[in-house]
C-alpha atoms as a PDB file:
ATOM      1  CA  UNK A   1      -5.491 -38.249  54.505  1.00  0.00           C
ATOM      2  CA  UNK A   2      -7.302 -37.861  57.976  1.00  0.00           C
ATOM      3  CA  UNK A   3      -9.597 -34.392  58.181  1.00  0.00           C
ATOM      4  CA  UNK A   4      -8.485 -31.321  60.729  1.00  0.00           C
ATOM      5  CA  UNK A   5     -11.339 -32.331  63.351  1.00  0.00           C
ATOM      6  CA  UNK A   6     -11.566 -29.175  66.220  1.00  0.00           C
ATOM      7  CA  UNK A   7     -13.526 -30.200  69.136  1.00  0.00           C
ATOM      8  CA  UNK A   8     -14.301 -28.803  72.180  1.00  0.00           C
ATOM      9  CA  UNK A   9     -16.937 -26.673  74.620  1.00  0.00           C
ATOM     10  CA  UNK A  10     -17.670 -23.786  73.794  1.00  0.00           C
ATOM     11  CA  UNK A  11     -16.314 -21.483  76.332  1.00  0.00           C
ATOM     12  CA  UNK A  12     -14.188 -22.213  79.172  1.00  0.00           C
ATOM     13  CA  UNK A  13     -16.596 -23.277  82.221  1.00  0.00           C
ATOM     14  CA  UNK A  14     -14.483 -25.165  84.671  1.00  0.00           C
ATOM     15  CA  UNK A  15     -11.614 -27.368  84.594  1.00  0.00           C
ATOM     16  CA  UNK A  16     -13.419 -30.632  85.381  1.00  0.00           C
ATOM     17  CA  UNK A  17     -15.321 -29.569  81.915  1.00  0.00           C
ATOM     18  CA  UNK A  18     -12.718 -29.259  79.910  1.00  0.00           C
ATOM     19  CA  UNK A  19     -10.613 -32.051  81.273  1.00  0.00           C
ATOM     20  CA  UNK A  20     -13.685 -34.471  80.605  1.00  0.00           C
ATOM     21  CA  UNK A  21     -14.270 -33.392  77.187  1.00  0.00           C
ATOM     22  CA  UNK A  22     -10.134 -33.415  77.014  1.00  0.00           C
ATOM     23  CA  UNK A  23     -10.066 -37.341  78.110  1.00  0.00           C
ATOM     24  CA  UNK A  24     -13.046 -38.365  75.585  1.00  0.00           C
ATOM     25  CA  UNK A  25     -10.772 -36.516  72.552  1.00  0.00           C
ATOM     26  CA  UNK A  26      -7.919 -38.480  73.578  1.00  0.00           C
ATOM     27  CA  UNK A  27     -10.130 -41.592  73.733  1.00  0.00           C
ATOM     28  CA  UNK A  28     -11.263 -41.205  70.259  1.00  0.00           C
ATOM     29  CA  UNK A  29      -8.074 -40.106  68.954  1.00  0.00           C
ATOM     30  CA  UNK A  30      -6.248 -43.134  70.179  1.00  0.00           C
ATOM     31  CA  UNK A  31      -9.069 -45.390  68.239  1.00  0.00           C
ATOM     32  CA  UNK A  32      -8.937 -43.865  65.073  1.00  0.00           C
ATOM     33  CA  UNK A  33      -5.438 -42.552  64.898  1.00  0.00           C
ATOM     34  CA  UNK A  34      -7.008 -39.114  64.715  1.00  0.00           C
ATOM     35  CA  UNK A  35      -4.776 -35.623  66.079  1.00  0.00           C
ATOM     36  CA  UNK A  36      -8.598 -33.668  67.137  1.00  0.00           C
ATOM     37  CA  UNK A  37      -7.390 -30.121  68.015  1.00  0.00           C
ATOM     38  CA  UNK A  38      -8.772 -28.847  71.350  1.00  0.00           C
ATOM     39  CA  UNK A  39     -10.861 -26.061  71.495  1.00  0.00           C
ATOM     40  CA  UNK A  40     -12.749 -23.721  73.994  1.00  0.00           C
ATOM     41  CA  UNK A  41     -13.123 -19.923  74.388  1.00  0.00           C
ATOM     42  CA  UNK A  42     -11.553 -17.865  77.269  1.00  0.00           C
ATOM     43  CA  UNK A  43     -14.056 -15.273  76.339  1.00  0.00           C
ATOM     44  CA  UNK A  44     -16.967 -14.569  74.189  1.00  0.00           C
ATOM     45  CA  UNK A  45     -17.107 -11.311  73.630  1.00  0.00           C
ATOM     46  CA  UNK A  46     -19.586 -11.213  70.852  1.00  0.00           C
ATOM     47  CA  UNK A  47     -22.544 -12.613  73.053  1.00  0.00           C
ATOM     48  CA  UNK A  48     -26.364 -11.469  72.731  1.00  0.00           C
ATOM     49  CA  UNK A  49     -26.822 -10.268  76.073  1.00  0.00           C
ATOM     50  CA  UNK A  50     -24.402  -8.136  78.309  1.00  0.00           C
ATOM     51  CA  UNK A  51     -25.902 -10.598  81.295  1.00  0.00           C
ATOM     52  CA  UNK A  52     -24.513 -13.729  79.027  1.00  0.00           C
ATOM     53  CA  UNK A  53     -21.640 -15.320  80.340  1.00  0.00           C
ATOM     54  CA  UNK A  54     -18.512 -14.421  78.463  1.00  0.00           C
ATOM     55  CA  UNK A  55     -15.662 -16.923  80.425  1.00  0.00           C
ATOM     56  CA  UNK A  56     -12.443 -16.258  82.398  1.00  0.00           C
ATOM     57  CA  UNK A  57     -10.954 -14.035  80.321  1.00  0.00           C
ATOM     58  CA  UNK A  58      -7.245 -14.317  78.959  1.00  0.00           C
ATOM     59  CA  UNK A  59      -4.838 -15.095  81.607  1.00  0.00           C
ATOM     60  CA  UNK A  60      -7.112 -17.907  83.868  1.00  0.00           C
ATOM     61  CA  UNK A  61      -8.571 -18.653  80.575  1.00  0.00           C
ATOM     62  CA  UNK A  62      -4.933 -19.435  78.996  1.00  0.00           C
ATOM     63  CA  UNK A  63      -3.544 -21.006  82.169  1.00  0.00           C
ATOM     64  CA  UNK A  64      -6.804 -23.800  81.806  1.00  0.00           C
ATOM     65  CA  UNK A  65      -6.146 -24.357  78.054  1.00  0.00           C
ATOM     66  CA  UNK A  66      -2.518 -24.678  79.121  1.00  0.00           C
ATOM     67  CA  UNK A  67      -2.846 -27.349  81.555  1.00  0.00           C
ATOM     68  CA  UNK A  68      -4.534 -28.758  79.109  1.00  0.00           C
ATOM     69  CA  UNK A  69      -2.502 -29.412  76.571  1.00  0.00           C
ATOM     70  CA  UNK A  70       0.204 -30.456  80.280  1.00  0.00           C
ATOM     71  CA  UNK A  71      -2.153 -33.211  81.293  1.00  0.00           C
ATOM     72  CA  UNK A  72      -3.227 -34.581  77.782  1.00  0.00           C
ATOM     73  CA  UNK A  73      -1.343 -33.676  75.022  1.00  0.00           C
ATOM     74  CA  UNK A  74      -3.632 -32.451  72.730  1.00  0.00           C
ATOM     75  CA  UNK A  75      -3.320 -29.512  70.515  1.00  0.00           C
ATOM     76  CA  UNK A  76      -5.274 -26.534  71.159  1.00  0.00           C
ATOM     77  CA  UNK A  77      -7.360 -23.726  69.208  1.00  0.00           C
ATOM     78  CA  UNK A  78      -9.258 -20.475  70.720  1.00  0.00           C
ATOM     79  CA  UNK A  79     -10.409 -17.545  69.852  1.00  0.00           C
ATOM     80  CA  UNK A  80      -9.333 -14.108  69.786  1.00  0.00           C
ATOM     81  CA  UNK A  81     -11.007 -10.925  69.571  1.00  0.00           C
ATOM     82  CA  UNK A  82      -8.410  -8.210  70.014  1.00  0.00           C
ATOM     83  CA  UNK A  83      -4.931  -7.562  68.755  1.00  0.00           C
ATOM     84  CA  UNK A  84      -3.254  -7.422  71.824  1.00  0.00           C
ATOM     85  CA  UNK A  85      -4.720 -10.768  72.679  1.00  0.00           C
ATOM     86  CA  UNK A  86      -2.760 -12.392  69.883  1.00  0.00           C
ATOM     87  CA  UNK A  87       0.644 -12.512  71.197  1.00  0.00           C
ATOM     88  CA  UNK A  88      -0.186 -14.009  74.826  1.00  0.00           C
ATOM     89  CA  UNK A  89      -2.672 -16.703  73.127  1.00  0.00           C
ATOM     90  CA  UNK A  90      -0.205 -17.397  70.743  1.00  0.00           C
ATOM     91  CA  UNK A  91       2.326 -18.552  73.541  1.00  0.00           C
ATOM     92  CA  UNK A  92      -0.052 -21.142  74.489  1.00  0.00           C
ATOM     93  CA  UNK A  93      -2.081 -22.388  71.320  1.00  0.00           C
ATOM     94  CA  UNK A  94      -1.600 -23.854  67.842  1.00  0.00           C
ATOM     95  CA  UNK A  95      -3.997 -22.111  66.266  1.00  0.00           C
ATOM     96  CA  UNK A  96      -5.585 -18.208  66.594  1.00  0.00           C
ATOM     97  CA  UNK A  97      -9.137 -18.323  65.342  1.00  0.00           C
ATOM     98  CA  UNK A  98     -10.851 -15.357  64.017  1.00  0.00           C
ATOM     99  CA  UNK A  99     -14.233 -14.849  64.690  1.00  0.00           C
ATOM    100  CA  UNK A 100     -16.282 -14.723  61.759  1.00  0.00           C
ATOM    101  CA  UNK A 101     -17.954 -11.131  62.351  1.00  0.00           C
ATOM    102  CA  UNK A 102     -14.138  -9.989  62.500  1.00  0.00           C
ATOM    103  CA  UNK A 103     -12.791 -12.000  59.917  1.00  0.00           C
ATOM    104  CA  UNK A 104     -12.105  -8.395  57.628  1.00  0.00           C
ATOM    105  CA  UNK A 105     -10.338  -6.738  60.596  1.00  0.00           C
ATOM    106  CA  UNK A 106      -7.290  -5.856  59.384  1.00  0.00           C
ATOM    107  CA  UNK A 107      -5.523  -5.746  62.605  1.00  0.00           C
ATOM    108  CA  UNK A 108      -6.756  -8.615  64.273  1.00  0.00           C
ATOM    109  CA  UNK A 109      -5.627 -10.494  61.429  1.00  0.00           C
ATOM    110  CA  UNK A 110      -2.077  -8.630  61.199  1.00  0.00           C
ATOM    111  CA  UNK A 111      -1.538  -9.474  65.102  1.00  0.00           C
ATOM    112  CA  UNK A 112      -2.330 -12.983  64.189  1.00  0.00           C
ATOM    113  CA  UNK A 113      -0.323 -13.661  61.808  1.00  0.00           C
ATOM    114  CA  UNK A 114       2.341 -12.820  63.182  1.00  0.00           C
ATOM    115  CA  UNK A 115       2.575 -14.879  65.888  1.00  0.00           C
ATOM    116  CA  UNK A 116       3.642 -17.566  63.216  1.00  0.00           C
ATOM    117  CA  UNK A 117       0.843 -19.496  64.642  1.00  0.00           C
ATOM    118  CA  UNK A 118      -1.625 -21.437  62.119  1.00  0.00           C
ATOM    119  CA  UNK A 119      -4.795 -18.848  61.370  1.00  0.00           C
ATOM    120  CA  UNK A 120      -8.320 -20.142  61.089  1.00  0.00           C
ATOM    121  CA  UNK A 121     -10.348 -17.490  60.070  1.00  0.00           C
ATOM    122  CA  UNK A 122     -14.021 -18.071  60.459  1.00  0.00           C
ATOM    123  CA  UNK A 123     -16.373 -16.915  57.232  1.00  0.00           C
ATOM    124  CA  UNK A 124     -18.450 -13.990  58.060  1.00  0.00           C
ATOM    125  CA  UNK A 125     -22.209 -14.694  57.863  1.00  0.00           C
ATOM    126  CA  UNK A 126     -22.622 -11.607  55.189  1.00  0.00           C
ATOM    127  CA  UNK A 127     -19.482 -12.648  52.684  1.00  0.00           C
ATOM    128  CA  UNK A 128     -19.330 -15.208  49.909  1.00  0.00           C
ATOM    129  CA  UNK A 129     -16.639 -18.006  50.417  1.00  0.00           C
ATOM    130  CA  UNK A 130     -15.070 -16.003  46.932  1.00  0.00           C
ATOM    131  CA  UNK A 131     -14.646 -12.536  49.803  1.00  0.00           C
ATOM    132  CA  UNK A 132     -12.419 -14.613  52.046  1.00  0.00           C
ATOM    133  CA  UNK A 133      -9.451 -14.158  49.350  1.00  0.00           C
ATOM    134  CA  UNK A 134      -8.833 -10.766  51.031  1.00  0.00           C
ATOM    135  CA  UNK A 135      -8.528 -11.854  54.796  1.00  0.00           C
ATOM    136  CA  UNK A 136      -6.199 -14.354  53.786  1.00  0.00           C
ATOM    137  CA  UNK A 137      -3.905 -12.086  51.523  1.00  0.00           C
ATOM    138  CA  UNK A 138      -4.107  -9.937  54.795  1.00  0.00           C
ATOM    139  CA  UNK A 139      -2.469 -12.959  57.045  1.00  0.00           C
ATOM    140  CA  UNK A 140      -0.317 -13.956  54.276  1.00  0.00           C
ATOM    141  CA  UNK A 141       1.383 -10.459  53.176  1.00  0.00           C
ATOM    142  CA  UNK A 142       2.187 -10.475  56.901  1.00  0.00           C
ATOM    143  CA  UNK A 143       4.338 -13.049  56.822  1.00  0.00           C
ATOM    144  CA  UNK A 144       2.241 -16.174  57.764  1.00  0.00           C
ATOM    145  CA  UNK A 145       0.911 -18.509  55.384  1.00  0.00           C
ATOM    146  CA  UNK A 146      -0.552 -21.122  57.840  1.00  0.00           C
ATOM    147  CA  UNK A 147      -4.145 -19.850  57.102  1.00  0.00           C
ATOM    148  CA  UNK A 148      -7.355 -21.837  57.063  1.00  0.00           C
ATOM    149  CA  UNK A 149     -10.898 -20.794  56.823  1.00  0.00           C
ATOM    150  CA  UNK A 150     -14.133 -22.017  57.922  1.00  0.00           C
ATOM    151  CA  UNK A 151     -17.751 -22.055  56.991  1.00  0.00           C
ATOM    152  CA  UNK A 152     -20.359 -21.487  59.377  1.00  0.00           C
ATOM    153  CA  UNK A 153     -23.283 -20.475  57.037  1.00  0.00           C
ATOM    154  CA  UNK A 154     -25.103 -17.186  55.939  1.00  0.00           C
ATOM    155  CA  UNK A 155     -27.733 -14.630  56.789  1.00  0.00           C
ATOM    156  CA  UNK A 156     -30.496 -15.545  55.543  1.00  0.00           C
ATOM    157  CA  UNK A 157     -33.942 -13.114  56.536  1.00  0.00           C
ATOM    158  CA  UNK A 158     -34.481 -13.157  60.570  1.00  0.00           C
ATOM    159  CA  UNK A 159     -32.719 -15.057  63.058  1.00  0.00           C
ATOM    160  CA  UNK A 160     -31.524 -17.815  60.471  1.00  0.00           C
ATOM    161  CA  UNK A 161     -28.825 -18.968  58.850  1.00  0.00           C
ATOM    162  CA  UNK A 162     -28.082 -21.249  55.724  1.00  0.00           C
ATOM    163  CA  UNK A 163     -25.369 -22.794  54.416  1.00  0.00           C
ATOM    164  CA  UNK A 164     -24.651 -22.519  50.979  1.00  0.00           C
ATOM    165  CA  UNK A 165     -22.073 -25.573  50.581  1.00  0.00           C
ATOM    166  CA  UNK A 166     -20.878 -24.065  47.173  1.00  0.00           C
ATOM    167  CA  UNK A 167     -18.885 -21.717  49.744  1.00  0.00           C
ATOM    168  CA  UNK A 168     -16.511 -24.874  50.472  1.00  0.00           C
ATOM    169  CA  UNK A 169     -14.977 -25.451  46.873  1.00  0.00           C
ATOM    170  CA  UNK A 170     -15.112 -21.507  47.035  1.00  0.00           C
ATOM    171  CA  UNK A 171     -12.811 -21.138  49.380  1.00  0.00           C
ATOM    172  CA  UNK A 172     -10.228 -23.681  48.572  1.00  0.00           C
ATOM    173  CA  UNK A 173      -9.049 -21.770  45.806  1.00  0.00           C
ATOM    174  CA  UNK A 174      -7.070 -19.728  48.913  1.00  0.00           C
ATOM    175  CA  UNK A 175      -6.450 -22.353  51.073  1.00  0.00           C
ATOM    176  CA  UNK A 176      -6.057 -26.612  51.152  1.00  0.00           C
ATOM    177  CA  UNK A 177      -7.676 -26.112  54.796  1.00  0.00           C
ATOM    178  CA  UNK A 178     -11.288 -25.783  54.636  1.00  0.00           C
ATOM    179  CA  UNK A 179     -13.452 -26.265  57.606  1.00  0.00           C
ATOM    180  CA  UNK A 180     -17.336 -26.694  58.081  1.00  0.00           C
ATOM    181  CA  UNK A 181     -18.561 -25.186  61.494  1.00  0.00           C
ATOM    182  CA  UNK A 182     -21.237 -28.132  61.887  1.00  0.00           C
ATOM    183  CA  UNK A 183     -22.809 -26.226  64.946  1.00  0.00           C
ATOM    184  CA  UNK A 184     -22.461 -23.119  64.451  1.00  0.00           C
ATOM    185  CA  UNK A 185     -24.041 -23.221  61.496  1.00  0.00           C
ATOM    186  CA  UNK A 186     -27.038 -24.763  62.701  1.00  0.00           C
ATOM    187  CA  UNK A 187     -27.745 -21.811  65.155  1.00  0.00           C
ATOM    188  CA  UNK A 188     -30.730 -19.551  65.495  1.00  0.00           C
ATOM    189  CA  UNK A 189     -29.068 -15.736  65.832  1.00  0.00           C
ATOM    190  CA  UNK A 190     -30.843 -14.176  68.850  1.00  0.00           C
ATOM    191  CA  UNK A 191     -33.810 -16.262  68.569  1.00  0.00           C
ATOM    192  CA  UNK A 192     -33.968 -17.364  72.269  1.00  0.00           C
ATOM    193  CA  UNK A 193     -35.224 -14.859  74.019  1.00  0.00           C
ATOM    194  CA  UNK A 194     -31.777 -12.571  74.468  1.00  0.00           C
ATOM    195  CA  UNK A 195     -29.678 -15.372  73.530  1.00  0.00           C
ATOM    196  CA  UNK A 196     -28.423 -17.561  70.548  1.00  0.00           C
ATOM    197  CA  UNK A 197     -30.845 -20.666  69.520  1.00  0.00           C
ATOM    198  CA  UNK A 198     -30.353 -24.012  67.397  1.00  0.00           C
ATOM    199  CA  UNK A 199     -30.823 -26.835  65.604  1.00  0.00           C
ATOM    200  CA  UNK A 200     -28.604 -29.890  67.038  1.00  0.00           C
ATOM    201  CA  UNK A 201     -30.320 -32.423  65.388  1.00  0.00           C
ATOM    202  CA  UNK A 202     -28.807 -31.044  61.996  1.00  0.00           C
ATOM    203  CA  UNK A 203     -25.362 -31.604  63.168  1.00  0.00           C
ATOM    204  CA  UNK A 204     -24.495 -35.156  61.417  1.00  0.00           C
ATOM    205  CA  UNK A 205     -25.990 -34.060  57.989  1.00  0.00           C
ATOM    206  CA  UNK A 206     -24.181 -30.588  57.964  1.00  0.00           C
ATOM    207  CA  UNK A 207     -20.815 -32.833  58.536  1.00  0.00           C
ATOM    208  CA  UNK A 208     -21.687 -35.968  55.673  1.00  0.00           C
ATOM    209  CA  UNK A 209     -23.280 -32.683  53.336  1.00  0.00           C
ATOM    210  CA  UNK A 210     -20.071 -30.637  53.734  1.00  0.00           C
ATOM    211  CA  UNK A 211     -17.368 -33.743  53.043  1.00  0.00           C
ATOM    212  CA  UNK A 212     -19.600 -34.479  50.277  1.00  0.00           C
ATOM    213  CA  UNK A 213     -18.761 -30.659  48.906  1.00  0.00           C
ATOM    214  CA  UNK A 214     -15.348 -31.467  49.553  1.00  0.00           C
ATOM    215  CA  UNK A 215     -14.348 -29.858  53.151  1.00  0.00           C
ATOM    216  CA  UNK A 216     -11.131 -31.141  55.107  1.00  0.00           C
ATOM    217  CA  UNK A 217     -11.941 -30.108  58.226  1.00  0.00           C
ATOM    218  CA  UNK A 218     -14.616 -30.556  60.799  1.00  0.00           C
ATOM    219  CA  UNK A 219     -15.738 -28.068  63.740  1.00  0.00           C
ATOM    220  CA  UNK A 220     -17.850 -29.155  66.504  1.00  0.00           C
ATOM    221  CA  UNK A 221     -18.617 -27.878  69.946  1.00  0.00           C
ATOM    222  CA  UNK A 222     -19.329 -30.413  72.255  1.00  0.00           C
ATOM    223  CA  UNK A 223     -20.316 -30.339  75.823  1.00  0.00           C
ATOM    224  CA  UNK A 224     -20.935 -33.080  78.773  1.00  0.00           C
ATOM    225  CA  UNK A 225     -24.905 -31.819  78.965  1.00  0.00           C
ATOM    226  CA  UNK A 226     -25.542 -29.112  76.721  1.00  0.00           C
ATOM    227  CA  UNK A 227     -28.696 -28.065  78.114  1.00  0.00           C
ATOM    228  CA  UNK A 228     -26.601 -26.621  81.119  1.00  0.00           C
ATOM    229  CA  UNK A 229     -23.921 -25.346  79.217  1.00  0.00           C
ATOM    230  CA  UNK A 230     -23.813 -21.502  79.609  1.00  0.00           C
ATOM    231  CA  UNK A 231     -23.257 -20.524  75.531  1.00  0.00           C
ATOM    232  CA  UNK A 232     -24.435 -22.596  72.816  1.00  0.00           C
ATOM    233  CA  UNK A 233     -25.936 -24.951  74.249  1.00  0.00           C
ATOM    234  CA  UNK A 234     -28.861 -25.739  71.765  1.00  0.00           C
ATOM    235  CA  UNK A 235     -26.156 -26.052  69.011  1.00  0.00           C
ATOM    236  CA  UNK A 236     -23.396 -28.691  70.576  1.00  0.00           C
ATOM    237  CA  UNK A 237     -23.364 -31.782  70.357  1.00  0.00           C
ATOM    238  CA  UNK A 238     -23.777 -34.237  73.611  1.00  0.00           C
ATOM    239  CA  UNK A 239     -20.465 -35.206  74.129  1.00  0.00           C
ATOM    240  CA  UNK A 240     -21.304 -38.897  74.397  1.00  0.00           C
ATOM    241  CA  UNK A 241     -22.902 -39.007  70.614  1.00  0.00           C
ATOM    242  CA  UNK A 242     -19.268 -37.125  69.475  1.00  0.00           C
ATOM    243  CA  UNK A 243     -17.352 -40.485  68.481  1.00  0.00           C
ATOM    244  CA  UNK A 244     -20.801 -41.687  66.175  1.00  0.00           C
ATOM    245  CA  UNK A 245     -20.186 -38.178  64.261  1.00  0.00           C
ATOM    246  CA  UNK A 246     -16.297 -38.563  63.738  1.00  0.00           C
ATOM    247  CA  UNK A 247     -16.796 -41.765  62.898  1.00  0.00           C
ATOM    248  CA  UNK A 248     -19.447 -41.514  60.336  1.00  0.00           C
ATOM    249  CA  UNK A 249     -16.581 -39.166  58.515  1.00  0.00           C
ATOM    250  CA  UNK A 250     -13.931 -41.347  58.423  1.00  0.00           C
END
C-alpha cells in the first residue's frame, strides 16, 4: 500500500508559489503513482511574533487553495484554528488539520468533524501518542470517523523538541492513519531570535526512522528557496531535494 504523503509550503505566499510547488507534486505523483495531498496554510495564527507573517487569511486564502486543486487536481489539506473556520474550509479541502497546541479543543474538533471531512489532528508537543485516544473519541462521537493523527515530536527542556518514535505504534491503536511531521519536528521553538528555528538536515532520517516505527503517512513542508520563505523556513525542505525524500520511502 502507498503512504498518505502531505506536501506543501508552509503558508500561503503567492500563487506563483504554490502553483510551482503544485506542478513538482504532480510531477512526482505521475512517476510513482503516488496521490501527495496538497498542503499550505491560509493563516498561522500560532506564530512567535505578532510582526510574523500569518498569510491571507480564509477567504483569499481558500480561493488560492481552490484554484489549486482547478488547475492541478490535487487534493488539498490546511489548517484551521477556529470553529467557525471549519465549515467554509471544509467546502474547499479534503482534509481539516488540527494544530497540535489545539488538538484537545473540544470545539475545534466538534466543528471539524462535522464537516464529514477527513480529520488530521496534529499531536500536541506536551501529550503522549497514548493522550490522543481522547481527541479522536471527540471527532468520532461527533459523527466522523475519518480521523488521523500526526507526530511532530515533544518538549523536551528549552527551545527543543524530540521525537519519541514509540508515539507512532502508540497511536495506531486509534487510528490506521498515522503521520510523522518530518519538519516540524525538527524545529527549534522560538530559538531564532522572535521566531521558530530548525534542523533541515534531519529531515530524511526523521522520515526512514519513523517508517521504520511503522508510520503510514509522511508530512513535509517544502518550499522553492526556503531561506526566503516567510514561516519555517529553516525546517522545509528545498523543493528540488523533495522527490530524493519520497523516493527513499517507497
Amino acid at each position: 500500500m502507498k503512504p498518505t504523503i502531505i506536501a506543501g509550503p508552509c503558508v500561503i505566499e503567492s500563487a506563483d508559489c504554490l502553483e510551482e510547488v503544485a506542478r513538482e507534486i504532480v510531477r512526482i505523483n505521475n512517476k510513482y503513482g503516488l496521490d501527495i495531498i496538497f498542503k499550505s496554510s491560509f493563516d498561522k495564527a500560532n506564530r512567535t511574533s505578532i510582526k510574523s507573517f500569518r498569510g491571507p487569511g480564509l477567504d483569499k486564502g481558500l480561493q488560492m487553495l481552490s484554484d489549486i486543486r482547478s488547475k492541478f487536481g490535487l487534493r488539498l489539506l490546511t489548517d484551521i484554528h477556529e470553529s467557525c473556520q471549519a465549515q467554509p474550509a471544509g467546502e474547499v479541502v479534503d482534509v481539516l488539520q488540527i494544530p497540535a497546541f489545539l488538538c484537545r479543543q473540544t470545539d475545534l474538533l466538534v466543528s471539524a468533524a462535522k464537516t464529514g471531512k477527513v480529520v488530521n489532528i496534529k499531536k500536541a508537543q506536551f501529550l503522549s501518542g497514548l493522550d490522543m485516544e481522547y481527541p479522536v473519541q471527540k471527532v468520532r462521537e461527533s459523527g466522523n470517523n475519518n480521523v488521523w493523527l500526526t507526530e511532530r515530536g515533544n518538549i523536551y527542556g528549552y527551545n527543543n523538541l524530540v521525537v519519541d518514535f514509540r508515539n507512532i505504534p502508540d497511536m495506531k491503536r486509534f487510528t490506521d492513519t498515522v503521520i510523522m511531521d518530518c519538519t516540524h519536528s525538527v524545529q527549534r521553538p522560538g530559538a531564532a531570535g522572535g521566531k521558530t528555528g530548525g534542523n533541515r538536515e534531519f529531515v530524511p532520517a526523521m522520515a526512514l526512522a519513523a517508517k521504520a516505527f511503522g508510520a503510514t503517512g509522511y508530512f513535509f513542508e517544502i518550499h522553492p528557496d526556503p531561506e526566503k520563505a516567510l514561516s519555517d523556513g529553516t525546517n522545509m525542505l528545498y523543493l528540488k531535494d523533495f522527490e530524493t525524500v519520497v523516493a527513499s520511502l517507497l
